[in-house]
PDB file of N, CA and C in Angstrom:
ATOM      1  N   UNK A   1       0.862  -1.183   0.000  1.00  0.00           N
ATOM      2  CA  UNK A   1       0.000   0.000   0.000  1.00  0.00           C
ATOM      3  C   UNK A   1       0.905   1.242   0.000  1.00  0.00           C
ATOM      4  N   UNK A   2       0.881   2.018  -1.214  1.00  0.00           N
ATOM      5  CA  UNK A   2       1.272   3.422  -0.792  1.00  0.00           C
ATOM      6  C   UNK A   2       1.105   4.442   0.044  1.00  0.00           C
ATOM      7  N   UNK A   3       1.909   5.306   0.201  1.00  0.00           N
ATOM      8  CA  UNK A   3       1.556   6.449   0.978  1.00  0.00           C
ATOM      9  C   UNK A   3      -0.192   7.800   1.092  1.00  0.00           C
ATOM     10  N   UNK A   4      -0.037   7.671  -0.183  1.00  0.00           N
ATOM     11  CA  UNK A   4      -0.953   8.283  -0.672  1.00  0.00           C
ATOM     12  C   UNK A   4      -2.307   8.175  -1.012  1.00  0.00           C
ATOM     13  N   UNK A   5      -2.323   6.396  -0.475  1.00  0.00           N
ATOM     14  CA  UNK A   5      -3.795   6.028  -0.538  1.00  0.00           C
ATOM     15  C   UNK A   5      -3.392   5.788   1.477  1.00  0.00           C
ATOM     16  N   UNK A   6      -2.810   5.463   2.225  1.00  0.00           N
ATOM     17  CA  UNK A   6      -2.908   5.734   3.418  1.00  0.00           C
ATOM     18  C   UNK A   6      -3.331   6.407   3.881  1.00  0.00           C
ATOM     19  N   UNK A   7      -2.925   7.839   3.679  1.00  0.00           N
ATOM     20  CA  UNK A   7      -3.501   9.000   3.774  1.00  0.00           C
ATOM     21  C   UNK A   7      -4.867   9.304   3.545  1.00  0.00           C
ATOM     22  N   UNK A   8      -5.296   8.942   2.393  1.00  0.00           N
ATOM     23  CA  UNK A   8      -6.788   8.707   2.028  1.00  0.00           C
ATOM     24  C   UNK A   8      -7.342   8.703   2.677  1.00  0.00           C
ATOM     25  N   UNK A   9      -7.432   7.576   3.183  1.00  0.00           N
ATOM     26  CA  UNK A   9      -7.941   6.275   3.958  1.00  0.00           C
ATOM     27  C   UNK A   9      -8.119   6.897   5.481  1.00  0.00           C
ATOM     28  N   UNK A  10      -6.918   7.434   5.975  1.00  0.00           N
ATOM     29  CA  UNK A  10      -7.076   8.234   7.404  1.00  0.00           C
ATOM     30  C   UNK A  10      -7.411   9.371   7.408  1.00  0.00           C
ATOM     31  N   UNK A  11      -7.954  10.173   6.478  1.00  0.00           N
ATOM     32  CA  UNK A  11      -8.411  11.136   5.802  1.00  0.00           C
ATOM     33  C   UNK A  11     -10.180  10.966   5.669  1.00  0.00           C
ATOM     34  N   UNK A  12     -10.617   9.639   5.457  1.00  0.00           N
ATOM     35  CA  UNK A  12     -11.616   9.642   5.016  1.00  0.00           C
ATOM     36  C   UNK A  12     -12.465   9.130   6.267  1.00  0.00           C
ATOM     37  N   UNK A  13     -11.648   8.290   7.184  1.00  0.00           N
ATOM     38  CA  UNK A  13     -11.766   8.419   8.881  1.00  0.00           C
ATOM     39  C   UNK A  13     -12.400   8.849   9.947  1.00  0.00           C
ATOM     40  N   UNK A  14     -11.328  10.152   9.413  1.00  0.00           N
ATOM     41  CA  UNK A  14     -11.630  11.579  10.156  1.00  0.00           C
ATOM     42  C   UNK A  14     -12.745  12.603  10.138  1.00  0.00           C
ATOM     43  N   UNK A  15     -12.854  12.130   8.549  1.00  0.00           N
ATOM     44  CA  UNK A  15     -13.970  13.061   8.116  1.00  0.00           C
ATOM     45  C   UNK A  15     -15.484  11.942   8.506  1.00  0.00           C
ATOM     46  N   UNK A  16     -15.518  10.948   8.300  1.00  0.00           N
ATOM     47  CA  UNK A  16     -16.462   9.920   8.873  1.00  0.00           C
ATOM     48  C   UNK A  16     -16.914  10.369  10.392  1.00  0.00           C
ATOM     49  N   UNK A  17     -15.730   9.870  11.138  1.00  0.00           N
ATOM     50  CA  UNK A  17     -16.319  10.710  12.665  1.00  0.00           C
ATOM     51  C   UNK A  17     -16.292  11.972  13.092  1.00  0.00           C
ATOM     52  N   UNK A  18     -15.928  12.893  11.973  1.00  0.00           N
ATOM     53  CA  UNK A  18     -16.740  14.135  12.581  1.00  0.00           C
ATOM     54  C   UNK A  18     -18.095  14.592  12.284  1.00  0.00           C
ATOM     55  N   UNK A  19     -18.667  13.626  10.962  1.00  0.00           N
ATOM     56  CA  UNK A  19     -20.230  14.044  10.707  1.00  0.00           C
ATOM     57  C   UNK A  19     -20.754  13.449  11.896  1.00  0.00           C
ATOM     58  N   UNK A  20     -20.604  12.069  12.724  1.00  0.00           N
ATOM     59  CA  UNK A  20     -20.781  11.470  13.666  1.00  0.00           C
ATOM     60  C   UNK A  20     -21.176  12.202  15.091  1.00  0.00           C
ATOM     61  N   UNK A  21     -19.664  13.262  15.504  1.00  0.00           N
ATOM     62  CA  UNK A  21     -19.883  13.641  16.114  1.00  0.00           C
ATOM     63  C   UNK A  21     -20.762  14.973  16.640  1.00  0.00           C
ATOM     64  N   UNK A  22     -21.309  15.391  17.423  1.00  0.00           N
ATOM     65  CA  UNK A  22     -22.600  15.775  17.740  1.00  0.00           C
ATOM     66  C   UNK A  22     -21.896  17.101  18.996  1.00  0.00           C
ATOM     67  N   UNK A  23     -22.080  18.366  18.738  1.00  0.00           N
ATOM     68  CA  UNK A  23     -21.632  19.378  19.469  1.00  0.00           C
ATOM     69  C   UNK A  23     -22.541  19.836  20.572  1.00  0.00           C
ATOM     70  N   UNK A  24     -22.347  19.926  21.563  1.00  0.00           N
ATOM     71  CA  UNK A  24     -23.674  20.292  22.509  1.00  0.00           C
ATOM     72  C   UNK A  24     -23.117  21.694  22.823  1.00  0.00           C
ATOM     73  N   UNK A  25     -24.418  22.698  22.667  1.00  0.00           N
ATOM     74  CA  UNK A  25     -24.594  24.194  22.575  1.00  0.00           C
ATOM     75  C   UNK A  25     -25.105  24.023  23.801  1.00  0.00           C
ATOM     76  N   UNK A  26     -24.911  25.207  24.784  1.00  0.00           N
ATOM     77  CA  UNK A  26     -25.528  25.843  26.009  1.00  0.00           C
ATOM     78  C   UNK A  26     -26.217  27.220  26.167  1.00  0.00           C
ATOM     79  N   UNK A  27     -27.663  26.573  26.388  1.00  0.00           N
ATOM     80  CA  UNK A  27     -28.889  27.701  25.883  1.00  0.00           C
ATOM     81  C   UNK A  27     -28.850  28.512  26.967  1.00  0.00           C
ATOM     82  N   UNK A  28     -29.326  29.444  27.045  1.00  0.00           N
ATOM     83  CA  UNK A  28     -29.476  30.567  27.989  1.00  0.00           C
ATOM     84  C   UNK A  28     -31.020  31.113  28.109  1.00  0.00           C
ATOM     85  N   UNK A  29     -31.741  30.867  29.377  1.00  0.00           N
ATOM     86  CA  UNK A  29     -33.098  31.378  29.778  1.00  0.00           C
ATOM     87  C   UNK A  29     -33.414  32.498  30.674  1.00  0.00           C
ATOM     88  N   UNK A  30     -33.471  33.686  30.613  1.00  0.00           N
ATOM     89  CA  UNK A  30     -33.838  34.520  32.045  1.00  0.00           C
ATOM     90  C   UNK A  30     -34.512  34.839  32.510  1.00  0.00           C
ATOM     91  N   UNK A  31     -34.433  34.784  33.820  1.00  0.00           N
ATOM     92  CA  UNK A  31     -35.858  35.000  34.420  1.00  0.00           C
ATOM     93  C   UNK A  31     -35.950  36.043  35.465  1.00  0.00           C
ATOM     94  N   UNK A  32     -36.748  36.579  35.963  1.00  0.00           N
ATOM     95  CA  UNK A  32     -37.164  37.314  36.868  1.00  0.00           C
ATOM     96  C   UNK A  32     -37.493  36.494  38.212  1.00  0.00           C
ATOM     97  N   UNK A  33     -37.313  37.082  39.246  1.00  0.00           N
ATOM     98  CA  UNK A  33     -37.298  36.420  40.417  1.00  0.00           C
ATOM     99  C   UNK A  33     -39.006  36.951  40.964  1.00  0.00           C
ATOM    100  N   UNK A  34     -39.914  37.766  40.211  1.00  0.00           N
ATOM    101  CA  UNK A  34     -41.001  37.640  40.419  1.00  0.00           C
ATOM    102  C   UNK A  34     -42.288  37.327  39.437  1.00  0.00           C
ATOM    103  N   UNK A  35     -41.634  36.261  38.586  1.00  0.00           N
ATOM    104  CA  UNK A  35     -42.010  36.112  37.225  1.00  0.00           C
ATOM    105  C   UNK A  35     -43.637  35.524  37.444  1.00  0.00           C
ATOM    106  N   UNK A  36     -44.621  35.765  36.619  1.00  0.00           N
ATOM    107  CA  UNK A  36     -45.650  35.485  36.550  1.00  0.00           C
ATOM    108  C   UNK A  36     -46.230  33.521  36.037  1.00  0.00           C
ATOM    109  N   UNK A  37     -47.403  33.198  36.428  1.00  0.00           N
ATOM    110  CA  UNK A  37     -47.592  31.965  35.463  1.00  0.00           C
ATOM    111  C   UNK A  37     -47.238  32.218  34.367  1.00  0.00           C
ATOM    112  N   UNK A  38     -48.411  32.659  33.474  1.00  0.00           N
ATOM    113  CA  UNK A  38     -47.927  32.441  32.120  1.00  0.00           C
ATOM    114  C   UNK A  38     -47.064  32.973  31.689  1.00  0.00           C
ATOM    115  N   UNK A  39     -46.118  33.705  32.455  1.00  0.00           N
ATOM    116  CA  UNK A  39     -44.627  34.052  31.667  1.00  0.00           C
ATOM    117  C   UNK A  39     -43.537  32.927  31.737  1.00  0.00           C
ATOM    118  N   UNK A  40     -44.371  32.539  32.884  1.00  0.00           N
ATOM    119  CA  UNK A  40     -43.270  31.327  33.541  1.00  0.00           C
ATOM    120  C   UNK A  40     -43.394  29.870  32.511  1.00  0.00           C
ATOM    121  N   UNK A  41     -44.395  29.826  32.368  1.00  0.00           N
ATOM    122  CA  UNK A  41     -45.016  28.501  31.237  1.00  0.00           C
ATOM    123  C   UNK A  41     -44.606  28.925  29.758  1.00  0.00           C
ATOM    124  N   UNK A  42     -44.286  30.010  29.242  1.00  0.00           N
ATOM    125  CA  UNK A  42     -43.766  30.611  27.910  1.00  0.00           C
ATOM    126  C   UNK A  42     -42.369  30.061  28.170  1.00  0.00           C
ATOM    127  N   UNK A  43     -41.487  30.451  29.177  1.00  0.00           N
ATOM    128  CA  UNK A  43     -40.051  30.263  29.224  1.00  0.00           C
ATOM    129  C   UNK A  43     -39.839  29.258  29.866  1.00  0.00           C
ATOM    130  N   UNK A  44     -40.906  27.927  30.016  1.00  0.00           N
ATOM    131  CA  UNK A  44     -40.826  26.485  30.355  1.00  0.00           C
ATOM    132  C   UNK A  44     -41.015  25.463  28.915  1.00  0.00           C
ATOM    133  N   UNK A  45     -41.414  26.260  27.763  1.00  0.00           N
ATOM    134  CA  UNK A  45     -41.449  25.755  26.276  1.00  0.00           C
ATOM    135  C   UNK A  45     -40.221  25.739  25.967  1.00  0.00           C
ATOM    136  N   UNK A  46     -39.788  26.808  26.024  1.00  0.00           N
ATOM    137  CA  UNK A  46     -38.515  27.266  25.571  1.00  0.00           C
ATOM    138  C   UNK A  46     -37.186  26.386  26.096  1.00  0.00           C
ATOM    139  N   UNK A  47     -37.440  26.130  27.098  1.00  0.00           N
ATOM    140  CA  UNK A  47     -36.509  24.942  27.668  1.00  0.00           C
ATOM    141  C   UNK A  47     -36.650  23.664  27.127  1.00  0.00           C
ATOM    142  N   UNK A  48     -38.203  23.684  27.195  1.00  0.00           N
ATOM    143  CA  UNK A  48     -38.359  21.701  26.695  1.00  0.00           C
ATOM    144  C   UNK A  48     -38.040  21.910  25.139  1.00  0.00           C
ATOM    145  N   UNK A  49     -38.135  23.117  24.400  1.00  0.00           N
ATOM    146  CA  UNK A  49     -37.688  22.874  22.868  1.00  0.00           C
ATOM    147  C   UNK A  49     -35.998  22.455  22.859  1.00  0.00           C
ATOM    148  N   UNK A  50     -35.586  23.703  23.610  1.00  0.00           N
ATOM    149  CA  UNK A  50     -34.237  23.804  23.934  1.00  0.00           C
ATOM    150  C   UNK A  50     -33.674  22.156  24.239  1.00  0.00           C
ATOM    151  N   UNK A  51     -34.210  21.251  25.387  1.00  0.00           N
ATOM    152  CA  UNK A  51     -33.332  20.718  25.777  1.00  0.00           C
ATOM    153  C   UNK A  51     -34.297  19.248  25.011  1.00  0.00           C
ATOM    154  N   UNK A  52     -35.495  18.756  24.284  1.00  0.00           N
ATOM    155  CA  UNK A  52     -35.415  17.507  23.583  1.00  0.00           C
ATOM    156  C   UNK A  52     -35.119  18.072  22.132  1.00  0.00           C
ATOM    157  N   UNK A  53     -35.810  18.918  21.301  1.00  0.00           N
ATOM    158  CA  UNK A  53     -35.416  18.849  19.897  1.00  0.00           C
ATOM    159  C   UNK A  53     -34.330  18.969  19.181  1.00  0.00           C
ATOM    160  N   UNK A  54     -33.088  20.269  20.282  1.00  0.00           N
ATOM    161  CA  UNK A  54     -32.146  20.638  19.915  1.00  0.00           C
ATOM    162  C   UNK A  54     -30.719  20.058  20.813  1.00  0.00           C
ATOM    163  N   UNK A  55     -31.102  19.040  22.014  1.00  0.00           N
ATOM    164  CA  UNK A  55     -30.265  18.223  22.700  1.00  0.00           C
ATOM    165  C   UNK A  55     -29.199  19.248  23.142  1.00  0.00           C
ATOM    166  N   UNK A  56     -29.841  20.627  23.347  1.00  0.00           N
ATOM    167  CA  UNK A  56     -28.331  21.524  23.975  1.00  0.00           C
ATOM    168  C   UNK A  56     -28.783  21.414  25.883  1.00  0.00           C
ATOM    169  N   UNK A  57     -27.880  21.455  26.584  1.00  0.00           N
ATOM    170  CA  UNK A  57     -27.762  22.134  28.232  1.00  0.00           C
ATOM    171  C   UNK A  57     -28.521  23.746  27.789  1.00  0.00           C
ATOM    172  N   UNK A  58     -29.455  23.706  29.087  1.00  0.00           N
ATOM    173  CA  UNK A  58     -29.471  24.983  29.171  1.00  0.00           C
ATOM    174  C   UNK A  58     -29.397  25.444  31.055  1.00  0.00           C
ATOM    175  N   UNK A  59     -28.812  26.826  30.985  1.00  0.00           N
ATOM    176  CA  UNK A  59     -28.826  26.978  31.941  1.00  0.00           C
ATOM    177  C   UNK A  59     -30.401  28.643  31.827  1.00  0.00           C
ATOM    178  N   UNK A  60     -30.500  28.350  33.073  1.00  0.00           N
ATOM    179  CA  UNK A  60     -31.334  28.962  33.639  1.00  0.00           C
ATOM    180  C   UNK A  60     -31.178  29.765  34.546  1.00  0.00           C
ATOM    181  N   UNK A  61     -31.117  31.357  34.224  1.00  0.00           N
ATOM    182  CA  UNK A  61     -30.869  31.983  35.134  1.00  0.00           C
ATOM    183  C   UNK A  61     -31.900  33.207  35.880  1.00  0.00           C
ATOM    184  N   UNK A  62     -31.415  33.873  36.923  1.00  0.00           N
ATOM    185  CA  UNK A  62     -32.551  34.743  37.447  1.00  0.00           C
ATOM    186  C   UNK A  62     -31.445  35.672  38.293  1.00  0.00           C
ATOM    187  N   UNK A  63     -32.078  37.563  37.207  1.00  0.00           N
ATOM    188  CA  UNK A  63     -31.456  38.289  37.630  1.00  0.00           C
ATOM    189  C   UNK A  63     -31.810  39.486  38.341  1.00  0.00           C
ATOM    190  N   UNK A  64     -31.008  39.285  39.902  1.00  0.00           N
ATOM    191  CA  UNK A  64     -31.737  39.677  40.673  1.00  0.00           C
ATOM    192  C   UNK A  64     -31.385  41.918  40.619  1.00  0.00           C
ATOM    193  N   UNK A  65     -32.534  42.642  40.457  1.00  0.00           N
ATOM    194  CA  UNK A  65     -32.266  43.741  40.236  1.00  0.00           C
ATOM    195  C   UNK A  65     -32.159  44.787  41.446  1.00  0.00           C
ATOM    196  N   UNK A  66     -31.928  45.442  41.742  1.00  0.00           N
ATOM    197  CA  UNK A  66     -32.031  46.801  42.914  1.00  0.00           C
ATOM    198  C   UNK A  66     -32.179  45.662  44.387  1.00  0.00           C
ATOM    199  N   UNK A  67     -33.499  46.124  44.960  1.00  0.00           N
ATOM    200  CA  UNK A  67     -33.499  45.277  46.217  1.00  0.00           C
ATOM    201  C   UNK A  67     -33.491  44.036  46.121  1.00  0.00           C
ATOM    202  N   UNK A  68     -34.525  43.565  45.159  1.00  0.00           N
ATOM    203  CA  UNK A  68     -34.484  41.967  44.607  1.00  0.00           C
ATOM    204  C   UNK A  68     -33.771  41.162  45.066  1.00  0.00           C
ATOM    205  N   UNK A  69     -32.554  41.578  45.815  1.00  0.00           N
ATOM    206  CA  UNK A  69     -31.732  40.465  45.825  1.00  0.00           C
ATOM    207  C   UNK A  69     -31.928  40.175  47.494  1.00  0.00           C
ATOM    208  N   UNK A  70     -32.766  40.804  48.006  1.00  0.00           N
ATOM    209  CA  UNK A  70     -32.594  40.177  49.544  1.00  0.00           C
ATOM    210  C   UNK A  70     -33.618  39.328  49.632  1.00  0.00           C
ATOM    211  N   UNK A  71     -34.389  38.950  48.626  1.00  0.00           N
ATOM    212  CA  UNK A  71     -35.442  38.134  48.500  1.00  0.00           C
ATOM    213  C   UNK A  71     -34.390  36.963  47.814  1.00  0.00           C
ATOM    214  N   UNK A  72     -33.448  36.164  48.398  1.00  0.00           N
ATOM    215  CA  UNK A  72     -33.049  35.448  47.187  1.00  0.00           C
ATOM    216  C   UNK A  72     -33.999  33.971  47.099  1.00  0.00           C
ATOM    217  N   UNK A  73     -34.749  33.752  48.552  1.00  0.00           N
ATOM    218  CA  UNK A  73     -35.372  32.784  48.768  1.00  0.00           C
ATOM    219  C   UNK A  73     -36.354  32.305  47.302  1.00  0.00           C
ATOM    220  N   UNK A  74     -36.819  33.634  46.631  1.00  0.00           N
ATOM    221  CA  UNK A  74     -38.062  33.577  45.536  1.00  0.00           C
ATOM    222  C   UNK A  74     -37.336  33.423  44.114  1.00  0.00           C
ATOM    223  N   UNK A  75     -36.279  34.030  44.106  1.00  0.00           N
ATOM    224  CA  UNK A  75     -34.871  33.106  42.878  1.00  0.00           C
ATOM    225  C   UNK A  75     -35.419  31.500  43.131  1.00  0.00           C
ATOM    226  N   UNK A  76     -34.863  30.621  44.719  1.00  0.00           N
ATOM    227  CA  UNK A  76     -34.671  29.964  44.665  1.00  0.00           C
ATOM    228  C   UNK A  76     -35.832  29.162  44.214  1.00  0.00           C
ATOM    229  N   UNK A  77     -36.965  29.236  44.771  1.00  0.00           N
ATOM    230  CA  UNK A  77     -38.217  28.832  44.521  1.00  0.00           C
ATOM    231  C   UNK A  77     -38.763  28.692  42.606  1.00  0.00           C
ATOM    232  N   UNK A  78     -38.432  29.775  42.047  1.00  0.00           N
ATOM    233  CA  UNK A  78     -38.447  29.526  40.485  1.00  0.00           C
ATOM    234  C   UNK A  78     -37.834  28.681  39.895  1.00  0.00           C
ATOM    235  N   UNK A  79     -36.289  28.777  40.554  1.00  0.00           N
ATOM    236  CA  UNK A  79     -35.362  27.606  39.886  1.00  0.00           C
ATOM    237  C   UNK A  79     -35.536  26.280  40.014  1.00  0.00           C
ATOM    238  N   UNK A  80     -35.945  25.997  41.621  1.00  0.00           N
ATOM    239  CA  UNK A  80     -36.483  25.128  41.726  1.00  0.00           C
ATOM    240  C   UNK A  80     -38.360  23.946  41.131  1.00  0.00           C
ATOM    241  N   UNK A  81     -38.368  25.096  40.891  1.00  0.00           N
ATOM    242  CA  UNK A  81     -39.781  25.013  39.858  1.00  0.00           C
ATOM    243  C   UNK A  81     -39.581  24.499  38.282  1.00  0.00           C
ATOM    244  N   UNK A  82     -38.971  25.210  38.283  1.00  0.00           N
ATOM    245  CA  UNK A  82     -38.477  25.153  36.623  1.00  0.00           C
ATOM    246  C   UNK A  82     -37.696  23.718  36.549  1.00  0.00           C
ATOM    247  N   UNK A  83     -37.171  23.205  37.571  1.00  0.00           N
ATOM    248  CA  UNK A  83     -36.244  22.131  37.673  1.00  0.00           C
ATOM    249  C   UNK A  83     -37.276  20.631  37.593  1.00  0.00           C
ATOM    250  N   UNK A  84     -38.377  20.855  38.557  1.00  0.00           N
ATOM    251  CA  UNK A  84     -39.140  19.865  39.051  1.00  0.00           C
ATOM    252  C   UNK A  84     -40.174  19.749  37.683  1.00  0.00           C
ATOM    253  N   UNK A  85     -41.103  21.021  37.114  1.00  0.00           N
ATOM    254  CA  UNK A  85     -41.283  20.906  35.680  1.00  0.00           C
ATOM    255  C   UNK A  85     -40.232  20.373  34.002  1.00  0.00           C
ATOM    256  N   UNK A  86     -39.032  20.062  34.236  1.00  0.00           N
ATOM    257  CA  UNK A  86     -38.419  19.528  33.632  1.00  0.00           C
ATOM    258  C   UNK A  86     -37.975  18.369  33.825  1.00  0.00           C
ATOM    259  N   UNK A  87     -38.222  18.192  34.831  1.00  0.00           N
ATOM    260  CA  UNK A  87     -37.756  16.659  35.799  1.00  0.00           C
ATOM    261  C   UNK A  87     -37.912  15.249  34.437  1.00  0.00           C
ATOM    262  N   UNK A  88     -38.654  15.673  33.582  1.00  0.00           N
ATOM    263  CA  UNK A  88     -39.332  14.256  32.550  1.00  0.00           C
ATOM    264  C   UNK A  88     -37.872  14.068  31.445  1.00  0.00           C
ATOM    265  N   UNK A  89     -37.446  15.292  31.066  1.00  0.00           N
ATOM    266  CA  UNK A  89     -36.893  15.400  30.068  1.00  0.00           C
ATOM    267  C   UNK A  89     -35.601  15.717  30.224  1.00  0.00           C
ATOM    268  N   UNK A  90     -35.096  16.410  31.600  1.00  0.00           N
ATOM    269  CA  UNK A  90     -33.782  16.875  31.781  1.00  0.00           C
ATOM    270  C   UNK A  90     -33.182  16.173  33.379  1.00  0.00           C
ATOM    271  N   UNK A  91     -32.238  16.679  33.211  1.00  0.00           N
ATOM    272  CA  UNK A  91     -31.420  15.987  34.828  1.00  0.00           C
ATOM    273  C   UNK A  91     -30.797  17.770  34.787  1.00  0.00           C
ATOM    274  N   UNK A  92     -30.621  17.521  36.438  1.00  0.00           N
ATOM    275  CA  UNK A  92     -29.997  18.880  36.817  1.00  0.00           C
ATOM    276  C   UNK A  92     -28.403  18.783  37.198  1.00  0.00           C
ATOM    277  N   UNK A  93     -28.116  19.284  36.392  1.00  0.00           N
ATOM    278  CA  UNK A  93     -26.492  18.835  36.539  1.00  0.00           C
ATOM    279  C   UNK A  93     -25.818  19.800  37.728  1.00  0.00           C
ATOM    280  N   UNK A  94     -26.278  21.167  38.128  1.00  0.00           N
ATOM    281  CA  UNK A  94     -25.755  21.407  39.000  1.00  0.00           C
ATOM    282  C   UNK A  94     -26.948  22.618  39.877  1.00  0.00           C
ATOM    283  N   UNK A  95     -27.229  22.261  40.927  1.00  0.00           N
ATOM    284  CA  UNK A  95     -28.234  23.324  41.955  1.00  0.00           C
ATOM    285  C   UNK A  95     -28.112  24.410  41.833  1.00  0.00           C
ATOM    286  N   UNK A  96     -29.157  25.231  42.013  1.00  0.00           N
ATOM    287  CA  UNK A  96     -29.190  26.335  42.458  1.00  0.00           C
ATOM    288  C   UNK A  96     -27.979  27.499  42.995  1.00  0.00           C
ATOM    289  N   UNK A  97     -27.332  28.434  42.365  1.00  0.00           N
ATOM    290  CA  UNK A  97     -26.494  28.933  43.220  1.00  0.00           C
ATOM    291  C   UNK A  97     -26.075  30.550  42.723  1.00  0.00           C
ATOM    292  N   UNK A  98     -26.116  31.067  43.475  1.00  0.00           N
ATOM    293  CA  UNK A  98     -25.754  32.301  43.198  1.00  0.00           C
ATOM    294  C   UNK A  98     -23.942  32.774  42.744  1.00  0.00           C
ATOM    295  N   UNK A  99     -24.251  33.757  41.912  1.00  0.00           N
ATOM    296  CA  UNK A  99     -23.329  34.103  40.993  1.00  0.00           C
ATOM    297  C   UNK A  99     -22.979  36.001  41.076  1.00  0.00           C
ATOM    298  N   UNK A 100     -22.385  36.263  42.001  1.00  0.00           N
ATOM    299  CA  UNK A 100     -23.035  37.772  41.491  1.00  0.00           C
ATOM    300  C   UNK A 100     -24.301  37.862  42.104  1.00  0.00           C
ATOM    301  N   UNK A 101     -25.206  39.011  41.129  1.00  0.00           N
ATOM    302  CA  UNK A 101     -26.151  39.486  41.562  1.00  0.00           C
ATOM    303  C   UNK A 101     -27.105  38.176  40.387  1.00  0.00           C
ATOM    304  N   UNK A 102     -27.075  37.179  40.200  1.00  0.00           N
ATOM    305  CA  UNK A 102     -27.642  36.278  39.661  1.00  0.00           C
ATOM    306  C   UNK A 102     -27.268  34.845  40.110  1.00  0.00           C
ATOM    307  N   UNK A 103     -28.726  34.108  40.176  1.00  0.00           N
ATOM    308  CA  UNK A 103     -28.777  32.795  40.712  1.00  0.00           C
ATOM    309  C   UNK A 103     -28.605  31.790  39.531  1.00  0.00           C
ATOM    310  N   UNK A 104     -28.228  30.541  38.789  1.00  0.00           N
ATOM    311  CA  UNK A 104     -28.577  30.118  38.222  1.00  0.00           C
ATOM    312  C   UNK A 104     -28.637  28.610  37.888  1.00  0.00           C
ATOM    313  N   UNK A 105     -29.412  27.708  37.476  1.00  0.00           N
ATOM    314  CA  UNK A 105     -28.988  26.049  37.561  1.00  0.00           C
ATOM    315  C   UNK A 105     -29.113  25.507  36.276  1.00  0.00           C
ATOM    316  N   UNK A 106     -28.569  24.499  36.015  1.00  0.00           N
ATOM    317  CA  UNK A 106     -28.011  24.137  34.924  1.00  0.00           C
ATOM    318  C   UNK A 106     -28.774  22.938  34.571  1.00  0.00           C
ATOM    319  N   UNK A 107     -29.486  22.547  33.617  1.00  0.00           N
ATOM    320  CA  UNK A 107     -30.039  21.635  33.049  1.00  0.00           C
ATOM    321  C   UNK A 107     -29.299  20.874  31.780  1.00  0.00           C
ATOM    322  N   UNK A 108     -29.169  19.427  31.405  1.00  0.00           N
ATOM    323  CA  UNK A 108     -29.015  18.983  30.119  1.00  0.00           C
ATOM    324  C   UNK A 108     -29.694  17.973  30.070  1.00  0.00           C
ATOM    325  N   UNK A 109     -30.219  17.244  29.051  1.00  0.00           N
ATOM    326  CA  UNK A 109     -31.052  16.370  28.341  1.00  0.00           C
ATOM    327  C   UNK A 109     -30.775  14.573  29.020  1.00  0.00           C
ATOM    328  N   UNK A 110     -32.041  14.326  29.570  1.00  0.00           N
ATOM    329  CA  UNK A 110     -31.946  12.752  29.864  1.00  0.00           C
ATOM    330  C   UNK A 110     -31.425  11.748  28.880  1.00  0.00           C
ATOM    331  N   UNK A 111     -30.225  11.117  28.985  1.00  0.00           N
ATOM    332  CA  UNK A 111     -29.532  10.293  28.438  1.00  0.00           C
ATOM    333  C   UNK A 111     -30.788   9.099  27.928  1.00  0.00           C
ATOM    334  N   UNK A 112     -30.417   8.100  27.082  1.00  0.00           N
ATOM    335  CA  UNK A 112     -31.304   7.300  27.133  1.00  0.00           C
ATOM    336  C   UNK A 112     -31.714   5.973  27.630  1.00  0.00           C
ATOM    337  N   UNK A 113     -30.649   6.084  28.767  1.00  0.00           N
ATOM    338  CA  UNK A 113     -30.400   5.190  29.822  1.00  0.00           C
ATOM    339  C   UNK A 113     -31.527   5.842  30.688  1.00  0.00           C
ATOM    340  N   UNK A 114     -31.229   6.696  30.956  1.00  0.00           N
ATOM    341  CA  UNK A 114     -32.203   7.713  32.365  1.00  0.00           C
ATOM    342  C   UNK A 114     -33.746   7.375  32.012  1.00  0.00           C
ATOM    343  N   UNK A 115     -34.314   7.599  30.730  1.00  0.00           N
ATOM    344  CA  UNK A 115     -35.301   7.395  30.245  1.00  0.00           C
ATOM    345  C   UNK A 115     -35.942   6.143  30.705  1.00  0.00           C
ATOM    346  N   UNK A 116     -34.898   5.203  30.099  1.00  0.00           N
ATOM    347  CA  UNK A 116     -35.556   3.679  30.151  1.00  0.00           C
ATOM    348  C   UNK A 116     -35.584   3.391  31.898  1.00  0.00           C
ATOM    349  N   UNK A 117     -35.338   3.870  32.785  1.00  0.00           N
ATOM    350  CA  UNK A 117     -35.133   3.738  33.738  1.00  0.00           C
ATOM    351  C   UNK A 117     -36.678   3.885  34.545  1.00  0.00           C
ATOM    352  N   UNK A 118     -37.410   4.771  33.822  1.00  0.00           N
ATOM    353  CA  UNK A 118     -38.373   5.246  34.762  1.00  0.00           C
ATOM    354  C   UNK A 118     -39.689   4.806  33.625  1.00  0.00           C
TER     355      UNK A 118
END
């Protein structure tokens, strides 16, 4: 075998497993720490599109403005909401936690192990 069909060959490889491989994007949601139902159910679509059709992590955040922030208890309560309404479709990869003057938790897509599980 020559050089030049070697090359090919590990050439053609490479390019094989990168159509293969699959890039995961990290979506971004914000919220208000006194956000309403139906605002809250608009930016609970947006997640379940986000995290089954398009298989990206999203994180979820809530930014707390002027006094807002001594209420952080009602951050926590949304995030936690938003977490337990995704519970079907996502796993929470990391809690609740403040950042700055923003709280935020991190969601990505149930494997399909997790699925068959329940």
């Amino acid at each position: 075998m020559d050089y030049g069909k070697y090359r090919f060959e590990q050439q053609k490889k490479l390019k094989e497993s990168r159509k293969k491989s699959n890039t995961v994007s990290v979506k971004e949601i914000r919220l208000s720490p006194t956000i309403e139902g139906n605002d809250f159910e608009t930016k609970l679509k947006h997640v379940r599109k986000f995290v089954s059709k398009e298989g990206a992590k999203v994180r979820v955040s809530i930014r707390f403005r002027g006094r807002a922030i001594t209420h952080k208890e009602l951050g926590q309560q949304v995030l936690e909401k938003m977490a337990e309404a995704t519970s079907d479709i996502a796993n929470v990869i990391s809690k609740p936690k403040m950042e700055g003057r923003s709280m935020f938790l991190m969601l990505a897509p149930k494997s399909d192990k997790d699925k068959k599980k329940k």
